[in-house]
C-alpha atoms as a PDB file:
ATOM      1  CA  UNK A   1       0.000   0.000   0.000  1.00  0.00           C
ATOM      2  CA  UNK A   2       1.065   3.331  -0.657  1.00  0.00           C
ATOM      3  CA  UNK A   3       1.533   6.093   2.158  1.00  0.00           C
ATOM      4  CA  UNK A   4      -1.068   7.657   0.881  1.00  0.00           C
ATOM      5  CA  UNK A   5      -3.397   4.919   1.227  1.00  0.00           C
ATOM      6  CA  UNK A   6      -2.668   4.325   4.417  1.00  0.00           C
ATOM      7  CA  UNK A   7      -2.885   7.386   6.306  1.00  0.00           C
ATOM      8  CA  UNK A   8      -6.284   8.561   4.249  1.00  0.00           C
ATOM      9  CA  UNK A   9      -7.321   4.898   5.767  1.00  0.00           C
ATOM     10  CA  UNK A  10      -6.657   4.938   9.019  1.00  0.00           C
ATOM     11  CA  UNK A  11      -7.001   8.704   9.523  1.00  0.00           C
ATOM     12  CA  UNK A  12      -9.817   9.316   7.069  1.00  0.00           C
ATOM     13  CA  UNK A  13      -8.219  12.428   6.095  1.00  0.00           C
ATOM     14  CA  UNK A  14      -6.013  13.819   3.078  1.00  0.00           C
ATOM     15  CA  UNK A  15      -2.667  12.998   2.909  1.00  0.00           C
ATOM     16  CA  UNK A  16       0.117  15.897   3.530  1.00  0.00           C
ATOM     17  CA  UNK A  17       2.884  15.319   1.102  1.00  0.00           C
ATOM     18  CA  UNK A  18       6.272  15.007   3.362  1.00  0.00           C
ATOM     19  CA  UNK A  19       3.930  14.136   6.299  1.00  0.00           C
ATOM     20  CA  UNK A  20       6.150  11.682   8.337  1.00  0.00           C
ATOM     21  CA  UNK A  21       3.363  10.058  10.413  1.00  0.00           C
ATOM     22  CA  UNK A  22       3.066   6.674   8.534  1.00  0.00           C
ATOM     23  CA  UNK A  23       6.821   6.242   9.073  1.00  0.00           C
ATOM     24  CA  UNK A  24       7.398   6.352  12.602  1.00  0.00           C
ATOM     25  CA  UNK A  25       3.967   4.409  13.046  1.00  0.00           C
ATOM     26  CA  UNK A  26       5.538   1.391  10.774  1.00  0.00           C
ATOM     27  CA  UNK A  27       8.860   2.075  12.290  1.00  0.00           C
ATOM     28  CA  UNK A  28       7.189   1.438  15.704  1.00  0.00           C
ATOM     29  CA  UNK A  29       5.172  -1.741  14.505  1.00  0.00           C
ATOM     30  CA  UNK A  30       8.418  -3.186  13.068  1.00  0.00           C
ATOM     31  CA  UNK A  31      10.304  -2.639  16.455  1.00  0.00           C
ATOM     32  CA  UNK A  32       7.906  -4.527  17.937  1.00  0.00           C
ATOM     33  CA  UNK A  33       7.067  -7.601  15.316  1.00  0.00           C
ATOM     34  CA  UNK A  34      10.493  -8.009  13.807  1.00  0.00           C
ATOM     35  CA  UNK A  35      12.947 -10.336  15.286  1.00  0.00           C
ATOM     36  CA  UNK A  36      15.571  -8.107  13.927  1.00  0.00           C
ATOM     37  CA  UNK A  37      13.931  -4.438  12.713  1.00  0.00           C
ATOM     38  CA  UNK A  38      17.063  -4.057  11.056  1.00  0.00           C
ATOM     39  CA  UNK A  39      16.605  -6.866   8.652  1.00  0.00           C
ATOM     40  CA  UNK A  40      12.801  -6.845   8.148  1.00  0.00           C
ATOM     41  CA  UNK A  41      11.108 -10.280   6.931  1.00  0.00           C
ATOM     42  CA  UNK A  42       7.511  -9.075   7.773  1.00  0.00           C
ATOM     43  CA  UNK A  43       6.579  -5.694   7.440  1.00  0.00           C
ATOM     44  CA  UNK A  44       8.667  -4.774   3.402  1.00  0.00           C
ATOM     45  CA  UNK A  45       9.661  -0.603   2.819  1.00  0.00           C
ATOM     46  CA  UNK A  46       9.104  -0.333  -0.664  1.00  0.00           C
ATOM     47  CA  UNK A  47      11.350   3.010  -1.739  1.00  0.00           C
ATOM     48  CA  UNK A  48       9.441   5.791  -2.209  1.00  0.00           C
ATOM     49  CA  UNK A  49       5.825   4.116  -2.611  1.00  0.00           C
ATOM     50  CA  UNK A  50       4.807   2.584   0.814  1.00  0.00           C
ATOM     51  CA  UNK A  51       4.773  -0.711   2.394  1.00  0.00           C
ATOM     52  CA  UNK A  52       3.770  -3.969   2.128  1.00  0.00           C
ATOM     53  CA  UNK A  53       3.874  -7.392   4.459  1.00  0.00           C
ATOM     54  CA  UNK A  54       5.244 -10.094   3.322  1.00  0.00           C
ATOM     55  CA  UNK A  55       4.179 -13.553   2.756  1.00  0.00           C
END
């Protein structure tokens, strides 16, 4: 999903280009479902799009 889809989701508002809100949320979820946050093998960053869990 992009970030866009995901903030106008869970915040049922417009998304603010530059808005840093969905990163430090995911950053936060990682931290706390990753073995190793570093080296991600659930929650995917996709460069400059959004996110996306893997299977």
């Amino acid at each position: 999903m992009t970030k866009e889809q995901i903030y106008e989701a869970v915040w049922e508002e417009s998304y603010i280009e530059g808005d840093k809100t969905i990163m430090v949320h995911i950053r936060h979820i990682s931290q706390k479902l990753e073995i190793d946050p570093g080296n991600p093998a659930i929650i995917e960053t996709i460069r400059g799009l959004g996110y996306r869990v893997k299977s």
